[in-house]
C-alpha atoms as a PDB file:
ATOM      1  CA  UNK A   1       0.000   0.000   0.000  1.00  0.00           C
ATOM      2  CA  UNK A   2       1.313   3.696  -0.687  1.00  0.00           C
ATOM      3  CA  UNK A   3       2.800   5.327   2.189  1.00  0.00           C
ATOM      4  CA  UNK A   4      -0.217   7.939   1.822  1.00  0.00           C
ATOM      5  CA  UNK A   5      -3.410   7.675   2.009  1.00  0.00           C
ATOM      6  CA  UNK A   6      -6.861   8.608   2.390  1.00  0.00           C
ATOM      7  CA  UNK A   7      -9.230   7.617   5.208  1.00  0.00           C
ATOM      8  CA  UNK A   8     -12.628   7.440   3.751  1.00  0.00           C
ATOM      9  CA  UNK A   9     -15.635   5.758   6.353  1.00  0.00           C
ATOM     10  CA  UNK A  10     -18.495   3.166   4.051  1.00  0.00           C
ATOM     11  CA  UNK A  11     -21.339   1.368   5.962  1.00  0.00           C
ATOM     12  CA  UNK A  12     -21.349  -2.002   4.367  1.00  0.00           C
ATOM     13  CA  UNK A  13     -24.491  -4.835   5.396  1.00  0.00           C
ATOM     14  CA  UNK A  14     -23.592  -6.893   7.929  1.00  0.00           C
ATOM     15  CA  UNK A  15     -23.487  -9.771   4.956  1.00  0.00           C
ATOM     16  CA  UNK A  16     -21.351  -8.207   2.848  1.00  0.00           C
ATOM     17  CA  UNK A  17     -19.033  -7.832   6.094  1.00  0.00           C
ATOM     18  CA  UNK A  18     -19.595 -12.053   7.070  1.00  0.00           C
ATOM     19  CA  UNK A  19     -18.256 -12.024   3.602  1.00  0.00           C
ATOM     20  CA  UNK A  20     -14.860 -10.197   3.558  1.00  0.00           C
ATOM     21  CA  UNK A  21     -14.076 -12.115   6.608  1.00  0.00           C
ATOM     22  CA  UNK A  22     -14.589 -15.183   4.951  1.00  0.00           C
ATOM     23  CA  UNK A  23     -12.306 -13.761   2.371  1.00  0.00           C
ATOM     24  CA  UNK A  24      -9.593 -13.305   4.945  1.00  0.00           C
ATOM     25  CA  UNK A  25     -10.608 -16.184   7.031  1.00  0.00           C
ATOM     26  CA  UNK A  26     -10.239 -18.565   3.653  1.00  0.00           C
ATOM     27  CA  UNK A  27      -6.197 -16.635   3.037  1.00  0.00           C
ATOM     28  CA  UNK A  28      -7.049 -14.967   0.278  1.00  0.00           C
ATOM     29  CA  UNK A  29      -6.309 -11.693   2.039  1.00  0.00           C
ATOM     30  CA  UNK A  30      -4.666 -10.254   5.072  1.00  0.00           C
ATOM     31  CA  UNK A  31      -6.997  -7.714   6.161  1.00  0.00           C
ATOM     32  CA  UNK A  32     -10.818  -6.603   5.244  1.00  0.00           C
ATOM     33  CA  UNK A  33      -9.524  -3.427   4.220  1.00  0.00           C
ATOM     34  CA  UNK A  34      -6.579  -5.205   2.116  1.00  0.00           C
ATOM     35  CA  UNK A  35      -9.728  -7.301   0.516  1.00  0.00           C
ATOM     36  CA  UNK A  36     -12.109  -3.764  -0.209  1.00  0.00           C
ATOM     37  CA  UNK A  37      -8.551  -1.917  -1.579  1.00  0.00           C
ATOM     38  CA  UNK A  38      -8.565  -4.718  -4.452  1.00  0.00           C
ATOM     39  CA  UNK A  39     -12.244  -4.227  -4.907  1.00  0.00           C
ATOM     40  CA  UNK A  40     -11.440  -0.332  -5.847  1.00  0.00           C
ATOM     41  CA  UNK A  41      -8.388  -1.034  -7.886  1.00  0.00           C
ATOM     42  CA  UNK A  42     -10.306  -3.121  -9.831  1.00  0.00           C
ATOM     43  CA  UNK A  43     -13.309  -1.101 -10.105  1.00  0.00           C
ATOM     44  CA  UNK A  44     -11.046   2.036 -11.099  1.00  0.00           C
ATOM     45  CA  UNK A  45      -8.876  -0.314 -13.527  1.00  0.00           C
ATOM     46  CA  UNK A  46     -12.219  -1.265 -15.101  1.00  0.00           C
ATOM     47  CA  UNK A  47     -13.396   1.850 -15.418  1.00  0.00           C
ATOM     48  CA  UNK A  48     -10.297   4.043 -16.812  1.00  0.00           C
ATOM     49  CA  UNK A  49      -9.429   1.396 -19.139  1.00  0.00           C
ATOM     50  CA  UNK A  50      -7.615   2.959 -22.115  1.00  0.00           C
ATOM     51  CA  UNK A  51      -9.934   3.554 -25.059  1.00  0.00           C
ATOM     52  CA  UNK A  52      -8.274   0.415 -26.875  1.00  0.00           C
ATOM     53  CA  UNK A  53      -9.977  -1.530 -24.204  1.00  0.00           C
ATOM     54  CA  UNK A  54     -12.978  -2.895 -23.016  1.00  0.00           C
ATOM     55  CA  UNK A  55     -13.099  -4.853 -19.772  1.00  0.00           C
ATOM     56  CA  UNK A  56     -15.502  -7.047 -19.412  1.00  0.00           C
ATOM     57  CA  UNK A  57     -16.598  -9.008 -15.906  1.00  0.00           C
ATOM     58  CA  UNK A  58     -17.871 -12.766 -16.732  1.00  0.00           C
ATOM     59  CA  UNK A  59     -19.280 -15.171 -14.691  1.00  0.00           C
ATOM     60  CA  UNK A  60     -18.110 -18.801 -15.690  1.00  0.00           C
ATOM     61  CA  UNK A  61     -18.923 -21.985 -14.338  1.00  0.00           C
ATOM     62  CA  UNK A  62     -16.680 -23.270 -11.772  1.00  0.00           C
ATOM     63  CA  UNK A  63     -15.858 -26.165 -13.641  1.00  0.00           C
ATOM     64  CA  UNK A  64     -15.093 -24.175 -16.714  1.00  0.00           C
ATOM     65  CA  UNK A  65     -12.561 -22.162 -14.649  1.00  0.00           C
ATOM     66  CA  UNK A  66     -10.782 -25.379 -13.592  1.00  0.00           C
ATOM     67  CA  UNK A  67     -10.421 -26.188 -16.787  1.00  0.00           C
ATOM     68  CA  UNK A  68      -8.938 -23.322 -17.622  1.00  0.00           C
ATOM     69  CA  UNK A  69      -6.808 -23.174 -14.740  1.00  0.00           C
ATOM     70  CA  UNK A  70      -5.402 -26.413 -15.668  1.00  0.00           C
ATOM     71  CA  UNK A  71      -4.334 -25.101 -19.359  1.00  0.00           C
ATOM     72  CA  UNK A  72      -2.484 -22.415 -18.167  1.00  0.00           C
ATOM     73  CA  UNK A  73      -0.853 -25.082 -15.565  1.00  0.00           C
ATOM     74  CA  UNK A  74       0.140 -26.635 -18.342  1.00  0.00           C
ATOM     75  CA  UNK A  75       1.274 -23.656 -20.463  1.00  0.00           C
ATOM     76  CA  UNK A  76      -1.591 -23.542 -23.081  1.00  0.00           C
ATOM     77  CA  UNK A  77      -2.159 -20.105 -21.741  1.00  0.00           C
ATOM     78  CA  UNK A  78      -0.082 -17.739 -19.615  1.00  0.00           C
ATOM     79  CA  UNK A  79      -2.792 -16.720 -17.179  1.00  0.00           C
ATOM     80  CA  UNK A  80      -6.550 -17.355 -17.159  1.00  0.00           C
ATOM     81  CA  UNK A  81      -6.973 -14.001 -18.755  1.00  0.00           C
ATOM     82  CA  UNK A  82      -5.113 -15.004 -21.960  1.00  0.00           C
ATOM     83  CA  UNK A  83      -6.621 -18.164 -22.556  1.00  0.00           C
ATOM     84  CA  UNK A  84     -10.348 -16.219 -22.692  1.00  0.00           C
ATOM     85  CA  UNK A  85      -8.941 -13.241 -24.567  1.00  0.00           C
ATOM     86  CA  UNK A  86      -7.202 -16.369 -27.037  1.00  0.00           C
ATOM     87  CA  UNK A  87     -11.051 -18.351 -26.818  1.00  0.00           C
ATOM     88  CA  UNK A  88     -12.813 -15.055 -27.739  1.00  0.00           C
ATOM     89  CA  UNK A  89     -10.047 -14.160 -30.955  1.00  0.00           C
ATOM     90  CA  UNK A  90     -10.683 -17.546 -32.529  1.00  0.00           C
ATOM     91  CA  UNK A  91     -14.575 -17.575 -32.100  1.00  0.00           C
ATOM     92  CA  UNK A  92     -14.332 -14.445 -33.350  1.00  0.00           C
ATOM     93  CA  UNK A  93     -11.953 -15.325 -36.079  1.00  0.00           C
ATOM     94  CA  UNK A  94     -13.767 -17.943 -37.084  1.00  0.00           C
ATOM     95  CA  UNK A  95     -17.526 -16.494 -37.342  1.00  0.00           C
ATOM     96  CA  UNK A  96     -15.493 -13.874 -39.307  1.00  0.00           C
ATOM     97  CA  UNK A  97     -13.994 -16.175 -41.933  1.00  0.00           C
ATOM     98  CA  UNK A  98     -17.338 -17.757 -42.295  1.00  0.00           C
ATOM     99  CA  UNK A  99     -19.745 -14.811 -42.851  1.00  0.00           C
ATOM    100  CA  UNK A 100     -16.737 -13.694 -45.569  1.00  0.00           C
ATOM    101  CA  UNK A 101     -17.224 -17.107 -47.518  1.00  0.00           C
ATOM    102  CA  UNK A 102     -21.468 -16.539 -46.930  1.00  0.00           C
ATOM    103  CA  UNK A 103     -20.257 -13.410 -49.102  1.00  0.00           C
ATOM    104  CA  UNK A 104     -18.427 -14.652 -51.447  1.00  0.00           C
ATOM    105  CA  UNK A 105     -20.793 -17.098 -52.917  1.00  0.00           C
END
């Protein structure tokens, strides 16, 4: 965390609190307020994306994200990230190259 910062005070439902601290219970963060600073860098990342960009939040089955997990483990991908961006290019690719030969006949 930067050496300076901000204090700024949220109410937040008690569920939404059960939930961070299952967060930080379960290791995936120190602190509740470690857990709600990644919520605002992401929120900020998504939203002043460069112009190039579009981020997009999907939900995916769990089993799908396995899956993907385990491609990456085994270097088909170099993050989870890639392999959907790489899914998305070749459906896209693909749909492409056949409304091009629809075209063309």
């Amino acid at each position: 965390m930067a050496s300076e910062s901000e204090r700024v005070t949220i109410r937040i439902p008690p569920e939404k609190i059960q939930q961070l601290h299952q967060l930080v219970k379960q290791g995936e963060f120190d602190t509740i307020s470690d857990a709600i600073r990644a919520a605002i860098d992401k929120f900020i990342d998504q939203q002043f994306a460069p112009d190039y960009l579009r981020k997009l939040t999907i939900d995916l089955p769990k089993g799908n994200v396995v899956e993907l997990q385990h491609l990456v483990k085994q270097g088909d991908s170099v993050s989870v990230e890639d392999a959907i961006r790489n899914a998305v290019r070749e459906y896209v690719r693909r749909r492409v190259t056949k409304a091009i030969e629809k075209v063309e006949r």
